[in-house]
Structure formats: C-alpha cells, structure tokens
N, C-alpha and C. Protein backbone atom coordinates (compact mmCIF):
# COMPACT_ATOMS: atom_id res chain seq x y z
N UNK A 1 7.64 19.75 11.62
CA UNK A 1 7.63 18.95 10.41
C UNK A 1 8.21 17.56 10.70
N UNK A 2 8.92 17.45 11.99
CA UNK A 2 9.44 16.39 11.63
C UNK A 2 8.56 15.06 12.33
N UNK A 3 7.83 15.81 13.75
CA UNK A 3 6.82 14.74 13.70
C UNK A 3 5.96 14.55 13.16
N UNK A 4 5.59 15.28 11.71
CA UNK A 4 4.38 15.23 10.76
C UNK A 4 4.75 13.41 9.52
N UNK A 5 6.69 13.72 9.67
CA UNK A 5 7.46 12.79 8.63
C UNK A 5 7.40 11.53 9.81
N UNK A 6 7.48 11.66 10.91
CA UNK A 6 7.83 10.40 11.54
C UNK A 6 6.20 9.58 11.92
N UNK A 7 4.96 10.46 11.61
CA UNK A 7 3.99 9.75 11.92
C UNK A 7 3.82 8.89 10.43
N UNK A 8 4.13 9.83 9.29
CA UNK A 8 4.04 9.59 8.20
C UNK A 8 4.34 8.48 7.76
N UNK A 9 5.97 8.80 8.16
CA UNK A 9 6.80 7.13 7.93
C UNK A 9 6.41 5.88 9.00
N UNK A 10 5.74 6.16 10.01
CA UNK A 10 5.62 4.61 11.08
C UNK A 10 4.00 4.20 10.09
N UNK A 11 3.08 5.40 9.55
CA UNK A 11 2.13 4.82 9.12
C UNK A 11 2.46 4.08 7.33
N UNK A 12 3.65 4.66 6.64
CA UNK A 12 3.69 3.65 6.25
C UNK A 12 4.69 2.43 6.25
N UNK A 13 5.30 2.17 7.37
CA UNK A 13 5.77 0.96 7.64
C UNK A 13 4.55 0.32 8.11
N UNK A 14 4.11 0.35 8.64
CA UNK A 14 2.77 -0.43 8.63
C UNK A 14 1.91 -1.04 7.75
N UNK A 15 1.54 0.25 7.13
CA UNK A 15 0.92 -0.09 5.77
C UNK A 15 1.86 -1.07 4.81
N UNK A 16 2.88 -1.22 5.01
CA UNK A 16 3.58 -2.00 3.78
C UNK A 16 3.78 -3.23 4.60
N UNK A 17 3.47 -3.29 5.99
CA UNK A 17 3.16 -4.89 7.18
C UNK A 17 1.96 -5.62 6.19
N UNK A 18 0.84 -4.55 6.56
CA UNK A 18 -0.38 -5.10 6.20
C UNK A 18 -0.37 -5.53 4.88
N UNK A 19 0.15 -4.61 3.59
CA UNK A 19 0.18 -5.25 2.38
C UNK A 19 0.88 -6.65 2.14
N UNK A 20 2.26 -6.45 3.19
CA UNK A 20 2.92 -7.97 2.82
C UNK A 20 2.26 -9.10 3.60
N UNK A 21 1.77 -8.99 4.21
CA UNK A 21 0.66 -10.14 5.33
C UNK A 21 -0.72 -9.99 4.44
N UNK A 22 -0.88 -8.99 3.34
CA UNK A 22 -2.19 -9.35 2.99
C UNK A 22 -3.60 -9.21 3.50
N UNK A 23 -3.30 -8.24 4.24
CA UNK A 23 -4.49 -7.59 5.03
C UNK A 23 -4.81 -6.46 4.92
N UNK A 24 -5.64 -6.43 4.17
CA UNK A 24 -6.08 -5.36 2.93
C UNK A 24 -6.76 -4.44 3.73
N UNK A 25 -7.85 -4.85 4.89
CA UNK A 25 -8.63 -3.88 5.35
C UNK A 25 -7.81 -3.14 6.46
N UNK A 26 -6.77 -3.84 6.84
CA UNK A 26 -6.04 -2.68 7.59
C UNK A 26 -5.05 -1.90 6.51
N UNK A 27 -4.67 -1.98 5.75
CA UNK A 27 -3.86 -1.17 4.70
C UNK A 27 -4.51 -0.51 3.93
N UNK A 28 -5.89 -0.56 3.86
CA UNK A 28 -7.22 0.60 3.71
C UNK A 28 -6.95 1.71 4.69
N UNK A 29 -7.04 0.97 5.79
CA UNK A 29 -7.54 1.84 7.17
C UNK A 29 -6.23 2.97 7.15
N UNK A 30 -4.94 2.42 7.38
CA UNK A 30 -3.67 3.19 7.66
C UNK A 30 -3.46 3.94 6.66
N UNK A 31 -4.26 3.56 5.39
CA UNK A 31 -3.90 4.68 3.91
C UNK A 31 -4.88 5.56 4.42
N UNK A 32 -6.29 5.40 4.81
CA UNK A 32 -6.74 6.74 4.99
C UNK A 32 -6.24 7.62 5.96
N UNK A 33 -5.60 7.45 7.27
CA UNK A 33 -4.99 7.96 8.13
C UNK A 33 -4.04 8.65 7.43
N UNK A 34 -3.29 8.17 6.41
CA UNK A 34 -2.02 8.50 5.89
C UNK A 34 -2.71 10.05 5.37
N UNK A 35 -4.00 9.66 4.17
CA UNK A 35 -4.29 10.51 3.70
C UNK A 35 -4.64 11.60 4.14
N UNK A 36 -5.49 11.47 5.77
CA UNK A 36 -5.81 12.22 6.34
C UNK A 36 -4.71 13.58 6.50
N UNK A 37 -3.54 12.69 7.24
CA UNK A 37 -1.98 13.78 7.30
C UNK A 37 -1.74 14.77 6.10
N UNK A 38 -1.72 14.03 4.72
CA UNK A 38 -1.57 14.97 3.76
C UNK A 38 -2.73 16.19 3.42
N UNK A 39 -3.77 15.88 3.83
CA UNK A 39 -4.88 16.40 3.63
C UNK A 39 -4.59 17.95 4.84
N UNK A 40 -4.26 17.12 6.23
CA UNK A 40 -3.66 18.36 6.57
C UNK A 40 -2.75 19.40 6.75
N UNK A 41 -1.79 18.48 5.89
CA UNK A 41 -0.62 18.86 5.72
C UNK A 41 -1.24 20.45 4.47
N UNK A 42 -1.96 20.07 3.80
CA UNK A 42 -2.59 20.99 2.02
C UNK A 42 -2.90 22.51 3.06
N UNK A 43 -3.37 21.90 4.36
CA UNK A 43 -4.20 23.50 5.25
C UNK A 43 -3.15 24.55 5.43
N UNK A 44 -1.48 23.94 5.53
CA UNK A 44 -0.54 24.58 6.93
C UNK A 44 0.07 25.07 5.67
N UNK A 45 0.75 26.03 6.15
CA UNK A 45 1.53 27.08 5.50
C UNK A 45 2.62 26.19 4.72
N UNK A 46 2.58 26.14 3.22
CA UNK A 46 3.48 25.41 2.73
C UNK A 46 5.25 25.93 2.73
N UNK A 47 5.23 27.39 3.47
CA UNK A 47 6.89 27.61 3.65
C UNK A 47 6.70 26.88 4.32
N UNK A 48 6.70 25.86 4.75
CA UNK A 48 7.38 25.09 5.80
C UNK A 48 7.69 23.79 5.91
N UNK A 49 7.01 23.46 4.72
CA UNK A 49 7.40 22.29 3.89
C UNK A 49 8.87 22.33 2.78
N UNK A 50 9.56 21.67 3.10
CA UNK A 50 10.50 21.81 2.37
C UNK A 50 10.51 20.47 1.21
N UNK A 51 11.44 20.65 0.19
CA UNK A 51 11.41 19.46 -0.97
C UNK A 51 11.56 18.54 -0.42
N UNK A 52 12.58 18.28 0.26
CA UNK A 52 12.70 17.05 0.78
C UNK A 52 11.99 16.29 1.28
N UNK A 53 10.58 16.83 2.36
CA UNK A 53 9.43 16.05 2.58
C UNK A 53 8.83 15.33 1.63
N UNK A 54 8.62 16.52 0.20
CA UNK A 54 8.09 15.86 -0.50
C UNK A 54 8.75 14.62 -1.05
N UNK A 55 9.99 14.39 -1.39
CA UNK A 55 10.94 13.37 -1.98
C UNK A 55 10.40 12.39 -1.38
N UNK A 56 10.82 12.63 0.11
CA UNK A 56 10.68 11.26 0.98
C UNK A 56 8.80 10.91 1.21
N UNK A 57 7.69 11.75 0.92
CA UNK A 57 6.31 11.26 0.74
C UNK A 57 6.46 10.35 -0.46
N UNK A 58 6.99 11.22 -1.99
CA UNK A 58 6.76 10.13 -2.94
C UNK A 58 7.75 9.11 -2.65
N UNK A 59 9.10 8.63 -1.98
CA UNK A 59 9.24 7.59 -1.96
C UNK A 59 8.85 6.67 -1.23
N UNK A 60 7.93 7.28 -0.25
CA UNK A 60 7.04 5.96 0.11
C UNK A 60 5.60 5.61 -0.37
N UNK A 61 5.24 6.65 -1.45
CA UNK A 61 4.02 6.19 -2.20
C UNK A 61 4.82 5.39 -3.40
N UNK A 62 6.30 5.43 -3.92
CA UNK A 62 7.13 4.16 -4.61
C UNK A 62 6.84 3.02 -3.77
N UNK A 63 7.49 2.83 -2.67
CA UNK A 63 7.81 1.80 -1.78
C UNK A 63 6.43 1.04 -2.19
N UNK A 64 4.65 1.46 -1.42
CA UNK A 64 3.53 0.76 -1.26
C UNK A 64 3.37 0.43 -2.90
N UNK A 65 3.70 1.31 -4.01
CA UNK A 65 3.19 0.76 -5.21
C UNK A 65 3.61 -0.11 -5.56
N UNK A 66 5.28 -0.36 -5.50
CA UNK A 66 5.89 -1.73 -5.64
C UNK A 66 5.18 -3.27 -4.78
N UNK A 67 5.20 -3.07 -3.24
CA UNK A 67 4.30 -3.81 -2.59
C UNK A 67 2.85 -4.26 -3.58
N UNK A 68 1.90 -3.13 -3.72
CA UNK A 68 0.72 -3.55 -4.37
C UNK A 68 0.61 -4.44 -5.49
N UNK A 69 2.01 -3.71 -6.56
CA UNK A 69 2.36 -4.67 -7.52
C UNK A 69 2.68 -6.09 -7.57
N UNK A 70 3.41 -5.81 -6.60
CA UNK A 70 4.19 -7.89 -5.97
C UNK A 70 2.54 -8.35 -6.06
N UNK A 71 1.93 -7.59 -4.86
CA UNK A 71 0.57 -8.67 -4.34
C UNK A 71 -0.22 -9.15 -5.49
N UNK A 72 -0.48 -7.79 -7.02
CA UNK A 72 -1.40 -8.17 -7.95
C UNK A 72 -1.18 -9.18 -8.25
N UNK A 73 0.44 -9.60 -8.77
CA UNK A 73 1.28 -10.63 -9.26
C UNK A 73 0.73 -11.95 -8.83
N UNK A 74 1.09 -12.07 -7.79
CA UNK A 74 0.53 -12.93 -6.65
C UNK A 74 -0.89 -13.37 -6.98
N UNK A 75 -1.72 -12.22 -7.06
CA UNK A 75 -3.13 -12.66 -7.06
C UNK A 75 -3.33 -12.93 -8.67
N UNK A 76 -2.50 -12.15 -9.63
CA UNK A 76 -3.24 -13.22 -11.08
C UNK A 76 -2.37 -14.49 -11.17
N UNK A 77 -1.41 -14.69 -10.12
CA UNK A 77 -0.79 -16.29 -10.21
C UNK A 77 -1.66 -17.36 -9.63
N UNK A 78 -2.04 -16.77 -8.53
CA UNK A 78 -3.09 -17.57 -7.91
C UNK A 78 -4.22 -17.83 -8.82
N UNK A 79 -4.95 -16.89 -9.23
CA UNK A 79 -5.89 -16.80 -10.20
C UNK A 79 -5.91 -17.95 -11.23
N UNK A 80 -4.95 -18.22 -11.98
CA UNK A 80 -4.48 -18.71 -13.02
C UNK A 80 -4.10 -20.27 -12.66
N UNK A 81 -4.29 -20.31 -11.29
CA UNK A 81 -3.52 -22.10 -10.56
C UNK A 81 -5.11 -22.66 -10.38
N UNK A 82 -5.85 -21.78 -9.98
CA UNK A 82 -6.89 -22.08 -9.03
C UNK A 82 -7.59 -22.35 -10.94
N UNK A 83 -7.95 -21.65 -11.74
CA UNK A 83 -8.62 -21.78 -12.70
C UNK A 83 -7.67 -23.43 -13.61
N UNK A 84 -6.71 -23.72 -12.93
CA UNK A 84 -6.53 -24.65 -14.31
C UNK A 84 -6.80 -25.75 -13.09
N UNK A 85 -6.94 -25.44 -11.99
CA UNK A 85 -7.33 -26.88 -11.23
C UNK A 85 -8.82 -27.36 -11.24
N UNK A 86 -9.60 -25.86 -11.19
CA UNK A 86 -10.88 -26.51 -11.53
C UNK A 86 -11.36 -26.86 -12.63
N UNK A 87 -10.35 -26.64 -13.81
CA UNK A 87 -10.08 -27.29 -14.97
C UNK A 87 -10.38 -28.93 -15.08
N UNK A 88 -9.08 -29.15 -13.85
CA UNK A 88 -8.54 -30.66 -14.08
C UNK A 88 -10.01 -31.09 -13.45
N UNK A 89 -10.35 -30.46 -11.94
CA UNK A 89 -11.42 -31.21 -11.48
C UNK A 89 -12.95 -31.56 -12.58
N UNK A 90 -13.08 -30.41 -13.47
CA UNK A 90 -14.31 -30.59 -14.10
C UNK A 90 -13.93 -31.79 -14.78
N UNK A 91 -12.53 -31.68 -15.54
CA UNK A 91 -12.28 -33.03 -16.79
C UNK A 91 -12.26 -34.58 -16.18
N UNK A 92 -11.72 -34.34 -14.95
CA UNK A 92 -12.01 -35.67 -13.96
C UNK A 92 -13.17 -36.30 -13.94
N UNK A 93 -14.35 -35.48 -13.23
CA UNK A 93 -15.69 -35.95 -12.79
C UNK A 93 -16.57 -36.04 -14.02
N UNK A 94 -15.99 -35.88 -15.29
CA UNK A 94 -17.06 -36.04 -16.66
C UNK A 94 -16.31 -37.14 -17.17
C-alpha cells in the first residue's frame, strides 16, 4: 500500500505543477494515470486499504480542486480584461 500512496502522491504533485504552470494537457494526462491507480486500486482486496489512504486520496482530490479553482478565477479575470479591451479597441477605431 504504501507504494500504491507514494505513486499516488508524486502523481499528484505533479499534477498540481502542471495546473499551476497551466498546462492543462499534461494535468489531463497525470489525472488519468491517477485514475487509472484508483481504478486498480477498486480490483484488490479492500482489507487492505485502510481509512487513512482514503483521507489522504481525498485530500489530494482537496488540494487539485482548490488549484482548479485559483486557475477558473484567473481565467474569468482574464476573460473580463481581454473583453473590456476589445471594448476600448472597437470605441477607438469608430
């Protein structure tokens, strides 16, 4: 179990690289890997999973949701700069 938690946890330190750098198609890629683990984790005899794995899985599906959240932020701020500039540009050129 415990190299099941330590692949777990390096894939998502990674994944939360790629989200804060903004590189979406690798933080695709490392979530499906991630998923893959849990997926095989569902096959193996669950005595052997103890709570605590689970604690520490959902606190790193906390950790990436916070990340995702920052980035949305980010992207309806951007959103919202970029729309009042092509604002100014349309009111300029008329």
């Amino acid at each position: 179990m415990a190299e099941i938690r330590e692949q777990f946890s390096s894939l998502n330190g990674h994944i939360a690289t790629a989200i804060t750098n903004k590189d979406f198609n690798r933080a695709v890629t490392l979530d499906q890997a991630r998923q893959d683990i849990l997926k095989d984790l569902c096959l193996m005899d669950m005595s052997g999973i103890d709570e605590s794995f689970f604690a520490f899985i959902e606190q790193c599906a906390k950790e990436n949701a916070e990340l995702i959240e920052t980035i949305e932020k980010e992207m309806e701020h951007l959103t919202f700069h970029q729309s009042r500039t092509r604002k100014a540009q349309v009111a300029y050129t008329n």
